[in-house]
PDB file of N, CA and C in Angstrom:
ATOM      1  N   UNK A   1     -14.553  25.600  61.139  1.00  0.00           N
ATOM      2  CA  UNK A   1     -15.880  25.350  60.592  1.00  0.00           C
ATOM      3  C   UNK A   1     -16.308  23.928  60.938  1.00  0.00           C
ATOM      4  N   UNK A   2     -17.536  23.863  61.201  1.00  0.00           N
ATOM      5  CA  UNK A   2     -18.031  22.359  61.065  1.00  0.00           C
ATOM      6  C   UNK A   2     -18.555  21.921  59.853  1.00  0.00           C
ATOM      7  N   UNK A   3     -18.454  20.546  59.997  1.00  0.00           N
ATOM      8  CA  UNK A   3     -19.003  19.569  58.722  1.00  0.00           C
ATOM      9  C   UNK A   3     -19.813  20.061  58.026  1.00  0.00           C
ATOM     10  N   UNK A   4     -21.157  20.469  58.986  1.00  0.00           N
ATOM     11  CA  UNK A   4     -22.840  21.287  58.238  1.00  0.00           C
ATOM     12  C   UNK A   4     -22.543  22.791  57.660  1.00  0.00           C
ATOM     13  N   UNK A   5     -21.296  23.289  58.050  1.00  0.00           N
ATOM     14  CA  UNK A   5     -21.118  24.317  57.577  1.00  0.00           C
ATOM     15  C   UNK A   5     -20.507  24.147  56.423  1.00  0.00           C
ATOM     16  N   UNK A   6     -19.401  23.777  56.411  1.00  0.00           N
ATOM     17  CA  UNK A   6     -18.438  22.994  54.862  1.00  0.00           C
ATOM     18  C   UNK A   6     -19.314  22.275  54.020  1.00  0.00           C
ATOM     19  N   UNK A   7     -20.565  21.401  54.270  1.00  0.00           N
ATOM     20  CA  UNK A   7     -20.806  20.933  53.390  1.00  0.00           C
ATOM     21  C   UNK A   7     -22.065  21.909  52.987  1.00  0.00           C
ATOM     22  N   UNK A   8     -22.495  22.718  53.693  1.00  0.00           N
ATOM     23  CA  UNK A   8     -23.518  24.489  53.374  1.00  0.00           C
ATOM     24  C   UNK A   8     -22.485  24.690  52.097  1.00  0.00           C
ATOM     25  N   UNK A   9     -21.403  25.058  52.365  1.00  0.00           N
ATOM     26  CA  UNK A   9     -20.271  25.640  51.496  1.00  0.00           C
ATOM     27  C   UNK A   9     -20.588  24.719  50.428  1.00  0.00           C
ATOM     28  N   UNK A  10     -20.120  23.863  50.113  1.00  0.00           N
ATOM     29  CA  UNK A  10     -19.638  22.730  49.130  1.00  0.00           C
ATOM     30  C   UNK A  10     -21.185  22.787  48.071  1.00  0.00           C
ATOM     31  N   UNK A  11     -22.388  23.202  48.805  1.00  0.00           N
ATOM     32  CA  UNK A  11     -23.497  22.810  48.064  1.00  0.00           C
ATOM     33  C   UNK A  11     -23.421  24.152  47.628  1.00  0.00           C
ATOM     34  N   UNK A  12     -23.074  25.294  47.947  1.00  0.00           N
ATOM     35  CA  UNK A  12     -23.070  26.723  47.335  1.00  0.00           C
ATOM     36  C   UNK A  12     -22.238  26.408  46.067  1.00  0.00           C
ATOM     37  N   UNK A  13     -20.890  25.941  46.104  1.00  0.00           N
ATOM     38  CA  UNK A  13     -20.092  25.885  44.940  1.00  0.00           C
ATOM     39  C   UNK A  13     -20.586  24.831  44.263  1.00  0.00           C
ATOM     40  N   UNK A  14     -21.557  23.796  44.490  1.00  0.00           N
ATOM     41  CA  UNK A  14     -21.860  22.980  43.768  1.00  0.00           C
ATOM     42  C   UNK A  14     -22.782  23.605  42.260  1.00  0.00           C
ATOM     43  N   UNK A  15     -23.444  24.594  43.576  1.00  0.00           N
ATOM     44  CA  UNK A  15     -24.423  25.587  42.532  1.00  0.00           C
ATOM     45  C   UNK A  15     -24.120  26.635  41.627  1.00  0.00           C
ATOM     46  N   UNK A  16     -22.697  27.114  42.209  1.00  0.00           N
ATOM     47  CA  UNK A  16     -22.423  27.985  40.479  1.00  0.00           C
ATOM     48  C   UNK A  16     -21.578  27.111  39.820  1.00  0.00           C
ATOM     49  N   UNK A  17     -20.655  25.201  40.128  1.00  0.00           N
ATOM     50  CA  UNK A  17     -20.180  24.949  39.233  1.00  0.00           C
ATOM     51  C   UNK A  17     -21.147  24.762  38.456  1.00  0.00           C
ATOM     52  N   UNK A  18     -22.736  24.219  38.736  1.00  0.00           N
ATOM     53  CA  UNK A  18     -23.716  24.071  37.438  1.00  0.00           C
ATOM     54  C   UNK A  18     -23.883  24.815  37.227  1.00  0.00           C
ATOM     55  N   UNK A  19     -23.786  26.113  37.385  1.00  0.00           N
ATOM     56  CA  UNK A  19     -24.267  27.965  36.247  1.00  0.00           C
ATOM     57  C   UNK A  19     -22.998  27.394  35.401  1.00  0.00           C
ATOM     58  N   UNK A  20     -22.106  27.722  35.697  1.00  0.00           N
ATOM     59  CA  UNK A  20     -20.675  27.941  35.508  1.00  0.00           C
ATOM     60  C   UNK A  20     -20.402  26.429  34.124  1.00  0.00           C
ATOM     61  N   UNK A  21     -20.553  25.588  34.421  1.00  0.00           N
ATOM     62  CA  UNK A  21     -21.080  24.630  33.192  1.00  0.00           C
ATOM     63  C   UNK A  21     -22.104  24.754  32.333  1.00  0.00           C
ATOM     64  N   UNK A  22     -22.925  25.274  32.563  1.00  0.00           N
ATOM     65  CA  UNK A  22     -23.989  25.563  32.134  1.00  0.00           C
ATOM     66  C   UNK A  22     -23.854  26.555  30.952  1.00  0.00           C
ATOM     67  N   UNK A  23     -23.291  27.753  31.618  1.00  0.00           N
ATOM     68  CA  UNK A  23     -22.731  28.547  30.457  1.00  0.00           C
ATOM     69  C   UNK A  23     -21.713  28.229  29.853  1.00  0.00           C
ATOM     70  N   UNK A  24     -21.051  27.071  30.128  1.00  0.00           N
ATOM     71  CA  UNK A  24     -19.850  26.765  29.168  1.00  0.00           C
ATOM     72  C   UNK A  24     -20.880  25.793  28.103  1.00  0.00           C
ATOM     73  N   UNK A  25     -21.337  25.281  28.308  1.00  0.00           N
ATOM     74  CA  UNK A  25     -22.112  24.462  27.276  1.00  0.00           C
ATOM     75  C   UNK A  25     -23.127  25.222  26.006  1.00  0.00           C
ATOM     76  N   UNK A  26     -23.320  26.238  26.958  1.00  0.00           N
ATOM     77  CA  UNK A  26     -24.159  27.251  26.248  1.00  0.00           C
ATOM     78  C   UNK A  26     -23.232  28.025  24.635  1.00  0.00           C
ATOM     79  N   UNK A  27     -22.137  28.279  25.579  1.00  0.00           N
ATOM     80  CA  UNK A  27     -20.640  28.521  24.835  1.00  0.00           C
ATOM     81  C   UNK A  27     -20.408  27.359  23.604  1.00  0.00           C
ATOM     82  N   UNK A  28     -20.564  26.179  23.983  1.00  0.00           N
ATOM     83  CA  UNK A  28     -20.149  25.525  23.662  1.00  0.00           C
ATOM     84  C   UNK A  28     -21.138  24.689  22.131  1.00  0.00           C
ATOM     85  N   UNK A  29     -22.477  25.320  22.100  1.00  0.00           N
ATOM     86  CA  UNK A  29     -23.469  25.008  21.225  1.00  0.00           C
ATOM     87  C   UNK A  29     -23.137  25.950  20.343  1.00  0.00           C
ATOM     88  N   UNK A  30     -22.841  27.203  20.377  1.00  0.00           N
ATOM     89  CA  UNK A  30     -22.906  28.327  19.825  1.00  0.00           C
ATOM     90  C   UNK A  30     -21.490  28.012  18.714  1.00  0.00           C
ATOM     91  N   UNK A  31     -20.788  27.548  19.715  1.00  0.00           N
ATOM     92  CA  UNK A  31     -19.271  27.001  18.519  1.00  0.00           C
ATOM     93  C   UNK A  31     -19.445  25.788  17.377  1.00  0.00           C
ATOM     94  N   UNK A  32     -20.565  25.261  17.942  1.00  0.00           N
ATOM     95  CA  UNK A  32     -20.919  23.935  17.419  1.00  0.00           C
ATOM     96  C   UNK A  32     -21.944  24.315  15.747  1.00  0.00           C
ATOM     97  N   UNK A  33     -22.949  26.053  16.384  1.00  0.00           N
ATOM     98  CA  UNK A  33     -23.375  25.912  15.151  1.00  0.00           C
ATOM     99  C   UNK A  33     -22.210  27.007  14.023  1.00  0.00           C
ATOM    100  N   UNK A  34     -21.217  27.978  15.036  1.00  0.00           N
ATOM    101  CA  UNK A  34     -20.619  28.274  13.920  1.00  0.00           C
ATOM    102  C   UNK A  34     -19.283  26.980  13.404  1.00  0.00           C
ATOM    103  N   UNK A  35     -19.273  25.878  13.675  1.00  0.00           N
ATOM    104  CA  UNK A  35     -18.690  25.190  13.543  1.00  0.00           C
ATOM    105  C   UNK A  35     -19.241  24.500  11.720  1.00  0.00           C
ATOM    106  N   UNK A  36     -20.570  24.156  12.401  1.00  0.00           N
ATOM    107  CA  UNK A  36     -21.064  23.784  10.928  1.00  0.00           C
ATOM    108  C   UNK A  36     -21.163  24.935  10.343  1.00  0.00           C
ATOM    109  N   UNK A  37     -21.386  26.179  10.388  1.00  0.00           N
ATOM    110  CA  UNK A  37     -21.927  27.280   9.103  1.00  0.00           C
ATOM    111  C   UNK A  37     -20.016  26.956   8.531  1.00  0.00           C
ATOM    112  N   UNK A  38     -19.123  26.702   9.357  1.00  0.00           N
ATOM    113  CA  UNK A  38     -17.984  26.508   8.220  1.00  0.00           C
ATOM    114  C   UNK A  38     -17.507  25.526   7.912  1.00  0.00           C
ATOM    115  N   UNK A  39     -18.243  24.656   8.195  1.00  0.00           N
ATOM    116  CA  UNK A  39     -17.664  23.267   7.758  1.00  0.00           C
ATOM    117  C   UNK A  39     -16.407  22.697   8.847  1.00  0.00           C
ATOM    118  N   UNK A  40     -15.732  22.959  10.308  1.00  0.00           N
ATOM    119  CA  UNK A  40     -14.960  22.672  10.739  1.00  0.00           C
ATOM    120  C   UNK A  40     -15.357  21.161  11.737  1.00  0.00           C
ATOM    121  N   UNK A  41     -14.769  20.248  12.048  1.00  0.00           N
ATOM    122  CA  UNK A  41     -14.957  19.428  12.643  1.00  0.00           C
ATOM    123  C   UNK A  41     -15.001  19.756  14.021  1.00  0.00           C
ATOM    124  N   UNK A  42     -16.016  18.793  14.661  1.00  0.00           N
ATOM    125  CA  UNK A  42     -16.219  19.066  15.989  1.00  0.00           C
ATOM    126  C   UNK A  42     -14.765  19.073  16.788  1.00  0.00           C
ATOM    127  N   UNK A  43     -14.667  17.808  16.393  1.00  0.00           N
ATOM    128  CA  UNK A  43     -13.472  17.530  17.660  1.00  0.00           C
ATOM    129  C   UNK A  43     -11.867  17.932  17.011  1.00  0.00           C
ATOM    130  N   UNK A  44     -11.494  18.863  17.433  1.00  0.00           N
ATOM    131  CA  UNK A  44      -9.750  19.642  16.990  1.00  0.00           C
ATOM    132  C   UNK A  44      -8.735  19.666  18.527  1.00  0.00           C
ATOM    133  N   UNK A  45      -8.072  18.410  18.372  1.00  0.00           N
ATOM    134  CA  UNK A  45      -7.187  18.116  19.197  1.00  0.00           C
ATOM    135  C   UNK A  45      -6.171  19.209  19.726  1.00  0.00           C
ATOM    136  N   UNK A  46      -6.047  20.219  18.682  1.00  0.00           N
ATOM    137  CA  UNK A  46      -4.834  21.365  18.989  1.00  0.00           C
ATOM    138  C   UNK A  46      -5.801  21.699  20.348  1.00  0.00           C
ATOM    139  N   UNK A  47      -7.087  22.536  19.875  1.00  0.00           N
ATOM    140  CA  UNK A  47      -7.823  23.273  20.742  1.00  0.00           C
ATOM    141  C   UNK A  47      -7.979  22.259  22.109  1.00  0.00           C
ATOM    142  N   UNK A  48      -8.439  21.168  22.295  1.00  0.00           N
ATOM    143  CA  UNK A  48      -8.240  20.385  23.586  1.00  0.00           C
ATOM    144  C   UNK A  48      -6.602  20.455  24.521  1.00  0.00           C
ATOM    145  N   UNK A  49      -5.665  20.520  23.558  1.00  0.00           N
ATOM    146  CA  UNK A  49      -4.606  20.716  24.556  1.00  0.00           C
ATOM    147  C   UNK A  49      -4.157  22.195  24.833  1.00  0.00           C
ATOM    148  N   UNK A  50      -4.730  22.796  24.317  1.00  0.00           N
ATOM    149  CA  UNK A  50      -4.587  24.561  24.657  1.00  0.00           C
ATOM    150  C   UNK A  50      -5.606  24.469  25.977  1.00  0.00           C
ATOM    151  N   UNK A  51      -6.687  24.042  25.854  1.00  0.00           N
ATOM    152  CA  UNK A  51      -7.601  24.154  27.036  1.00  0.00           C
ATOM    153  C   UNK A  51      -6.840  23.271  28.331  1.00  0.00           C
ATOM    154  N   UNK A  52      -6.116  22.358  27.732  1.00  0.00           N
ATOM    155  CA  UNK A  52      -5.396  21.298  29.125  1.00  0.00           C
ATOM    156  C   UNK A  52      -4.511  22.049  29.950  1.00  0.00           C
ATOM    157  N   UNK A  53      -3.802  22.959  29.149  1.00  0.00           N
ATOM    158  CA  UNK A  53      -2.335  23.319  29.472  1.00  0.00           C
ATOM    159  C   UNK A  53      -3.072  25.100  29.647  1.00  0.00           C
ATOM    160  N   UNK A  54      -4.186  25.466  29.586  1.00  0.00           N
ATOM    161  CA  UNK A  54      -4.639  26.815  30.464  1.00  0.00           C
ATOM    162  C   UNK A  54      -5.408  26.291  31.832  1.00  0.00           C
ATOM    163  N   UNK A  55      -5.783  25.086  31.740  1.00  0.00           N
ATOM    164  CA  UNK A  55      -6.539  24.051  33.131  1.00  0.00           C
ATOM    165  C   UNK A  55      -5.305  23.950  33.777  1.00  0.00           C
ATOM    166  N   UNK A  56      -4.228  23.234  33.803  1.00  0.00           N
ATOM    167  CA  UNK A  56      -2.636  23.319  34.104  1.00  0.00           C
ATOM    168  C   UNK A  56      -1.734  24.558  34.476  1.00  0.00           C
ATOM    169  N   UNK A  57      -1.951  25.602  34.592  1.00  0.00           N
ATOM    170  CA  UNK A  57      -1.793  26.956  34.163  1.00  0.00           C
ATOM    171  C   UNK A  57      -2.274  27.499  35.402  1.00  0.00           C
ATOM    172  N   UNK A  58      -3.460  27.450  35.523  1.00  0.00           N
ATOM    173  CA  UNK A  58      -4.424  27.994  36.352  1.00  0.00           C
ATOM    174  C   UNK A  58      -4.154  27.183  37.761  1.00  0.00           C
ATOM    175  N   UNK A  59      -3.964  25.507  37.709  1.00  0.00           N
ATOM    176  CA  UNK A  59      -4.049  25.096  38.912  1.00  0.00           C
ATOM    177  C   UNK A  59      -3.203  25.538  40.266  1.00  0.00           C
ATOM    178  N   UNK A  60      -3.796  26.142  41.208  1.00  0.00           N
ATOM    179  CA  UNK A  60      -3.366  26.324  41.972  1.00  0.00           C
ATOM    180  C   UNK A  60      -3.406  24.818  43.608  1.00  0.00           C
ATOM    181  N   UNK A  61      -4.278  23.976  43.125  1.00  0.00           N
ATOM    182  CA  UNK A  61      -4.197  23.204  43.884  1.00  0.00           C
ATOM    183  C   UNK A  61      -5.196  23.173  44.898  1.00  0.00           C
ATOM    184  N   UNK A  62      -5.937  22.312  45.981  1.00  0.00           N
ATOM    185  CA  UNK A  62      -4.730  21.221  46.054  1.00  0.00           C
ATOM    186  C   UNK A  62      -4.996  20.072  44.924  1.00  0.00           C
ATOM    187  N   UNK A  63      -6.187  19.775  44.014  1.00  0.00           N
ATOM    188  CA  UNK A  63      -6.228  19.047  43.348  1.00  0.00           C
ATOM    189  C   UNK A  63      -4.722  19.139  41.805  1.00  0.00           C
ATOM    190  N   UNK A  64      -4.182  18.085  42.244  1.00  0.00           N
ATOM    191  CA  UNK A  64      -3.152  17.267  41.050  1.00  0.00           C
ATOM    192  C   UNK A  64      -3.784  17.990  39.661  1.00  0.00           C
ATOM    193  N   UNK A  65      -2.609  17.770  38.798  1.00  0.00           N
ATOM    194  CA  UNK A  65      -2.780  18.300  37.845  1.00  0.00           C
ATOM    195  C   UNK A  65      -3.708  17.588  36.745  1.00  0.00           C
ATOM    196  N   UNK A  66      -3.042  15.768  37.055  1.00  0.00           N
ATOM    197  CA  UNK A  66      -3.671  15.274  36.578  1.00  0.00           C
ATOM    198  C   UNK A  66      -5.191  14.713  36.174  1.00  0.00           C
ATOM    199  N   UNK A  67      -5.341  14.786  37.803  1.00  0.00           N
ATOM    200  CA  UNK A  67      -7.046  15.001  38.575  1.00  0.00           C
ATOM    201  C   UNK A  67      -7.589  16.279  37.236  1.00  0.00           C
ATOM    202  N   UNK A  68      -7.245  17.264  37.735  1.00  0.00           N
ATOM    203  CA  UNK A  68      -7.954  17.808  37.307  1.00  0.00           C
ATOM    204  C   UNK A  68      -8.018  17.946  35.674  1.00  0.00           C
ATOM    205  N   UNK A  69      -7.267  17.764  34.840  1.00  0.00           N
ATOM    206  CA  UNK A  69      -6.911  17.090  33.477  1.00  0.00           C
ATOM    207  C   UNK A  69      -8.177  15.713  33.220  1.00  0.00           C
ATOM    208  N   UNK A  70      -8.256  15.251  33.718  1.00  0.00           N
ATOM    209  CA  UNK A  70      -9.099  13.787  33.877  1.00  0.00           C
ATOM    210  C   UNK A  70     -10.599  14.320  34.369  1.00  0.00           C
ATOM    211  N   UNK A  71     -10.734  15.861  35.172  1.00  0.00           N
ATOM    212  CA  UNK A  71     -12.002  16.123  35.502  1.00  0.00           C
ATOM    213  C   UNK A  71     -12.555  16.873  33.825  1.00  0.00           C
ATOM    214  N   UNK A  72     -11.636  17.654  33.038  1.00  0.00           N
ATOM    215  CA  UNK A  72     -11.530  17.906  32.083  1.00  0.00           C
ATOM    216  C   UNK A  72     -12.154  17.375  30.951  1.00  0.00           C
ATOM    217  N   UNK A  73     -11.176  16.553  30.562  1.00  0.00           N
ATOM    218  CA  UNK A  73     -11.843  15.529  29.205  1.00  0.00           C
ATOM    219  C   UNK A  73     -12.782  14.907  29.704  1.00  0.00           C
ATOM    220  N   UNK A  74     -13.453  14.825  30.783  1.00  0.00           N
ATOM    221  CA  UNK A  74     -15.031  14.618  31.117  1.00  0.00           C
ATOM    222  C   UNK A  74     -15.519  15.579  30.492  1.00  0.00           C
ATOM    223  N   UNK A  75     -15.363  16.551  30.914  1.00  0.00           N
ATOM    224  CA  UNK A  75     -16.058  18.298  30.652  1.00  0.00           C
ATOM    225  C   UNK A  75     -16.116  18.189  29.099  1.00  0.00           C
ATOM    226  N   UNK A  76     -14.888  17.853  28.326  1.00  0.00           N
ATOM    227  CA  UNK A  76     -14.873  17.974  27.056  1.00  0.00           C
ATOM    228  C   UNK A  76     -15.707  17.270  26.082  1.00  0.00           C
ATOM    229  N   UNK A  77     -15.626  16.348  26.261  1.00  0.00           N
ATOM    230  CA  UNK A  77     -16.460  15.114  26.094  1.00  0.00           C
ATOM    231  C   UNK A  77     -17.632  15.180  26.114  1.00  0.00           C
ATOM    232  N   UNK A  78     -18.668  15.662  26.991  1.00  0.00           N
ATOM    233  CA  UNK A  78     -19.547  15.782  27.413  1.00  0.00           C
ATOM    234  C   UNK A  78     -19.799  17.162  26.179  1.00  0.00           C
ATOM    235  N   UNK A  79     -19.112  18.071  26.228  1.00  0.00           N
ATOM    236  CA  UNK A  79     -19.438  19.228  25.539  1.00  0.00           C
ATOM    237  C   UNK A  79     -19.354  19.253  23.902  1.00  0.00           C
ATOM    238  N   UNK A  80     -18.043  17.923  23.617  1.00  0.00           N
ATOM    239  CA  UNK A  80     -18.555  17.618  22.395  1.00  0.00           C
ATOM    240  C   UNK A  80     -19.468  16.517  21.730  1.00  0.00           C
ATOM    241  N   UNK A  81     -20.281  15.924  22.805  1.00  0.00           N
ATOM    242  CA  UNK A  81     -21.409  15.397  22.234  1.00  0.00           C
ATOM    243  C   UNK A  81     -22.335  16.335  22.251  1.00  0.00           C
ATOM    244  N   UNK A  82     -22.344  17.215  22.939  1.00  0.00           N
ATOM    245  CA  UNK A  82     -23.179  18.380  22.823  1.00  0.00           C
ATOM    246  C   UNK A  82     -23.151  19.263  21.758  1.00  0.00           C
ATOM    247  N   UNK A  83     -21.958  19.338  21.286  1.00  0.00           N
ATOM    248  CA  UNK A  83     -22.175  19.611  19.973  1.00  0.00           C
ATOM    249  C   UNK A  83     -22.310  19.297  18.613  1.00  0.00           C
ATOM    250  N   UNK A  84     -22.273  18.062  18.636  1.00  0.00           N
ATOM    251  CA  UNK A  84     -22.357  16.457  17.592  1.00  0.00           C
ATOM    252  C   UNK A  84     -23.986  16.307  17.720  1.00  0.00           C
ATOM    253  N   UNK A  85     -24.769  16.909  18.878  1.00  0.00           N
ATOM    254  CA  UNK A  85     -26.168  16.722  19.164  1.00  0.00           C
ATOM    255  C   UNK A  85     -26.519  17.699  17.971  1.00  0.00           C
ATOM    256  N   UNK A  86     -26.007  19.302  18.534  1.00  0.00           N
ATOM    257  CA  UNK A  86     -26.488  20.330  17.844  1.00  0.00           C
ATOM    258  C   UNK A  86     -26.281  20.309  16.044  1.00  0.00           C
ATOM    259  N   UNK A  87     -25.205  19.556  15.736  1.00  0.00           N
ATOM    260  CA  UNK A  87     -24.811  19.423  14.150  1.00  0.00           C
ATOM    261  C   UNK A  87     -25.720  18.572  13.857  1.00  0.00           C
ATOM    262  N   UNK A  88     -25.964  17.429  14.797  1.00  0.00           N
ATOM    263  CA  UNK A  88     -27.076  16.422  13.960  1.00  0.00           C
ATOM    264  C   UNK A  88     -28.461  17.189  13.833  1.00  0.00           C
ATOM    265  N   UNK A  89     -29.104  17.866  15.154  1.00  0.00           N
ATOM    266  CA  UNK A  89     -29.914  18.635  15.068  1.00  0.00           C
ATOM    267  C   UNK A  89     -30.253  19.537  13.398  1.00  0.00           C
ATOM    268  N   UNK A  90     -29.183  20.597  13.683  1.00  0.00           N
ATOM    269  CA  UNK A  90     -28.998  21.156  12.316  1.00  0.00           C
ATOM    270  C   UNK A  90     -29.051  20.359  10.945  1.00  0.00           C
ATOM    271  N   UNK A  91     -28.708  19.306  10.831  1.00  0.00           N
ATOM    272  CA  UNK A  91     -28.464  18.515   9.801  1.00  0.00           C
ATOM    273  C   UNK A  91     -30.099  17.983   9.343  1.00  0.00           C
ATOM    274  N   UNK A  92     -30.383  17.305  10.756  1.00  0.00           N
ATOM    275  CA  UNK A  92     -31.903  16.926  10.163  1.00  0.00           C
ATOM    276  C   UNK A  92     -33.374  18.155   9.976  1.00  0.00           C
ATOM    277  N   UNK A  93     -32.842  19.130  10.708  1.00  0.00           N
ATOM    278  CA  UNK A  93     -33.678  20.459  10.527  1.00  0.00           C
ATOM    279  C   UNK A  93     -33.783  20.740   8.887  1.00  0.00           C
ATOM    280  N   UNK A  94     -32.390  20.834   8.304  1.00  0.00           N
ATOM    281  CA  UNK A  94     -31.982  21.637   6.965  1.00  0.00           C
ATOM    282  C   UNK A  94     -32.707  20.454   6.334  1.00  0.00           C
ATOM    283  N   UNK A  95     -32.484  18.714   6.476  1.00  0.00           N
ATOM    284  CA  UNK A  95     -32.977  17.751   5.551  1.00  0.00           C
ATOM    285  C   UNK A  95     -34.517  17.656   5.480  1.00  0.00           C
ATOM    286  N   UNK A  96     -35.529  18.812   6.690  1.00  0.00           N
ATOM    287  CA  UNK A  96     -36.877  18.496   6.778  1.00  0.00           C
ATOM    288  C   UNK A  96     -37.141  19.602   5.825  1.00  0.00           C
ATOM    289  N   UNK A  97     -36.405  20.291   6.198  1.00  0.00           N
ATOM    290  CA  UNK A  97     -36.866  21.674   5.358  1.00  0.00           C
ATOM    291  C   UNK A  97     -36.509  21.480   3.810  1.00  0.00           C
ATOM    292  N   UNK A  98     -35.702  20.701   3.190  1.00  0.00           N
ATOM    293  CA  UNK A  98     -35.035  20.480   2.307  1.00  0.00           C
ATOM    294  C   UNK A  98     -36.246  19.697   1.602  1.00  0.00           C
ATOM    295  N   UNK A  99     -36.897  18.540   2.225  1.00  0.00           N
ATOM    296  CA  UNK A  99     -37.305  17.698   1.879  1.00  0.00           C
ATOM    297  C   UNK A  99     -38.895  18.459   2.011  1.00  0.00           C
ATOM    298  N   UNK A 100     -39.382  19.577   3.036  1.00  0.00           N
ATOM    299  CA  UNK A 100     -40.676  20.074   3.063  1.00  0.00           C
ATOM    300  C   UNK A 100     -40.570  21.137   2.120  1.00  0.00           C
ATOM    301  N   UNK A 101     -39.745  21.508   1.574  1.00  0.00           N
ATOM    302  CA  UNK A 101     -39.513  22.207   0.146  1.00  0.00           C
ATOM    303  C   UNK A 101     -39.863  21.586  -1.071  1.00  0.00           C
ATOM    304  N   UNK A 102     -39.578  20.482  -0.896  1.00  0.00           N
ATOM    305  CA  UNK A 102     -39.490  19.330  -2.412  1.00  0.00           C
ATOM    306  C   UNK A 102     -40.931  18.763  -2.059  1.00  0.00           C
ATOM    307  N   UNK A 103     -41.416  18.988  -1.199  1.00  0.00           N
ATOM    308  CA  UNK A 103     -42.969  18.153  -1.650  1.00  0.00           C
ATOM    309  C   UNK A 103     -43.606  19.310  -2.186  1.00  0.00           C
ATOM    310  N   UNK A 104     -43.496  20.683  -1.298  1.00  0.00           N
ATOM    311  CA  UNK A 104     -44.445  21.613  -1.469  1.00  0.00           C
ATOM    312  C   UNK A 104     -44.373  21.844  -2.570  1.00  0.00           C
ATOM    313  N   UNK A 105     -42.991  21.891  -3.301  1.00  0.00           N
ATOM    314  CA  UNK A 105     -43.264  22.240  -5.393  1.00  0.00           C
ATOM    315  C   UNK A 105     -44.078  21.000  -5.435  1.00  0.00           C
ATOM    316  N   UNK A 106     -43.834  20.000  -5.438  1.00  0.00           N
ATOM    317  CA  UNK A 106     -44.145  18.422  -6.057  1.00  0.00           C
ATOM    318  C   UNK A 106     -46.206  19.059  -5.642  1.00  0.00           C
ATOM    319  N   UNK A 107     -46.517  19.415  -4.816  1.00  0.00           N
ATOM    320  CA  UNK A 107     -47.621  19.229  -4.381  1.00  0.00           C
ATOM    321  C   UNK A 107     -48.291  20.665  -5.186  1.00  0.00           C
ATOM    322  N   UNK A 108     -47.591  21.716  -5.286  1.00  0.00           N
ATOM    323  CA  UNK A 108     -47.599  22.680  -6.449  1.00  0.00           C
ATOM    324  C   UNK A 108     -47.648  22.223  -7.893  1.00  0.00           C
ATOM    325  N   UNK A 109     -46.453  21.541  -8.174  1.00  0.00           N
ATOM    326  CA  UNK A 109     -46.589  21.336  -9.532  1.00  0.00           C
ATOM    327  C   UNK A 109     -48.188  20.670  -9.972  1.00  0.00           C
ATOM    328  N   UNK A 110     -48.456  19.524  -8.873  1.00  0.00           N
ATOM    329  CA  UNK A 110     -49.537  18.519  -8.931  1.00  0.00           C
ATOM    330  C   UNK A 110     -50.504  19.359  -9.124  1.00  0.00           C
ATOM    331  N   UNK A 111     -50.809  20.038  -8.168  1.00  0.00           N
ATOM    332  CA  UNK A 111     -51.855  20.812  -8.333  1.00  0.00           C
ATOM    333  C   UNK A 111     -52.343  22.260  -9.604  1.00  0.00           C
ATOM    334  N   UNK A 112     -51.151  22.229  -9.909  1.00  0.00           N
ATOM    335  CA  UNK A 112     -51.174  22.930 -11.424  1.00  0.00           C
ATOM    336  C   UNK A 112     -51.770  22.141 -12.702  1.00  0.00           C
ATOM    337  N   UNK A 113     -51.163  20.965 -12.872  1.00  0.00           N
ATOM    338  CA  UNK A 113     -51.414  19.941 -13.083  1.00  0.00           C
ATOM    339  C   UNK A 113     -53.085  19.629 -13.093  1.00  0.00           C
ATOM    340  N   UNK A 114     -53.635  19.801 -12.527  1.00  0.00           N
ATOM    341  CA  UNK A 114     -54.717  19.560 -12.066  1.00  0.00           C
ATOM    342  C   UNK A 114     -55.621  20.534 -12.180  1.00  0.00           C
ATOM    343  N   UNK A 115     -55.050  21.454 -12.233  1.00  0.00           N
ATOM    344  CA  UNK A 115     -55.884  22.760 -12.263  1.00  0.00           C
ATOM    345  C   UNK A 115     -56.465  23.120 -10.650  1.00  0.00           C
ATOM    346  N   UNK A 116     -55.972  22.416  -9.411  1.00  0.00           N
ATOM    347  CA  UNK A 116     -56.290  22.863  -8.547  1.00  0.00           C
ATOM    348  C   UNK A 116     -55.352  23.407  -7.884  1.00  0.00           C
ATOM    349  N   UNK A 117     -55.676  24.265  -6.224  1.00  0.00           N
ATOM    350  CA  UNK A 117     -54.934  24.790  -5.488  1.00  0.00           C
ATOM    351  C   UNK A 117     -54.952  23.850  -4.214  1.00  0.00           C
ATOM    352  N   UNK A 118     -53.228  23.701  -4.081  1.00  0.00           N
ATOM    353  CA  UNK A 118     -53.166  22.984  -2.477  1.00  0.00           C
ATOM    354  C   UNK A 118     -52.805  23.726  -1.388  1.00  0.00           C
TER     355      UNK A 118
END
C-alpha cells in the first residue's frame, strides 16, 4: 500500500473510532443518570480496573499494554467528567424545578391572599 492509501485507511478508522466513542459516552451518560437515581458515586475504582485488565485482555498488539492503558484513563476521564457534567446537570434541573415549585405556591398563596389569580 502507499502512504495516500494507509492514511485513506487511518482516516476511515479515525471515523468509527469517533462513532465508536461516541456511543461509549452515550453509554456512559445513561450510567451517570442511573448512577444518581441511586445515589452511587461517579468514580468506582473496582470498575476502572475491570475495564483495564478487559483493555489488557483484548490487546492483541502491536500497541504495549501500557500505551494502551494510558490511551484508556484518557477515555475514562474524559467519560467521567461526562458524567459529573450530567449529575451536575440533573442536580441544577431538580434545584430549578424545586425552587420553580416554591415560588409558584408562594405566588399562589399571594395571590389567594389577595383575592387575585396569577
Amino acid at each position: 500500500m502507499t502512504i495516500e492509501e494507509l492514511r485513506i485507511r487511518i482516516d476511515e478508522l479515525d471515523r468509527q473510532l469517533v462513532e465508536l466513542l461516541s456511543e461509549r459516552a452515550r453509554a456512559a451518560q445513561m450510567i451517570g443518570h442511573l448512577k444518581a437515581a441511586t445515589s452511587l458515586p461517579v468514580y468506582e475504582p473496582n470498575r476502572e480496573k475491570i475495564i483495564y485488565a478487559n483493555v489488557r485482555a483484548a490487546n492483541k498488539g502491536p500497541l504495549p499494554d501500557i500505551e494502551l492503558t494510558h490511551i484508556y484513563e484518557r477515555i475514562i476521564d474524559v467519560m467521567r467528567a461526562l458524567q459529573r457534567n450530567e449529575l451536575a446537570s440533573q442536580r441544577h434541573a431538580q434545584a430549578a424545578e424545586q425552587e420553580g415549585g416554591a415560588l409558584g405556591h408562594a405566588a399562589g398563596a399571594e395571590a389567594s391572599e389577595t383575592g387575585k389569580k396569577s
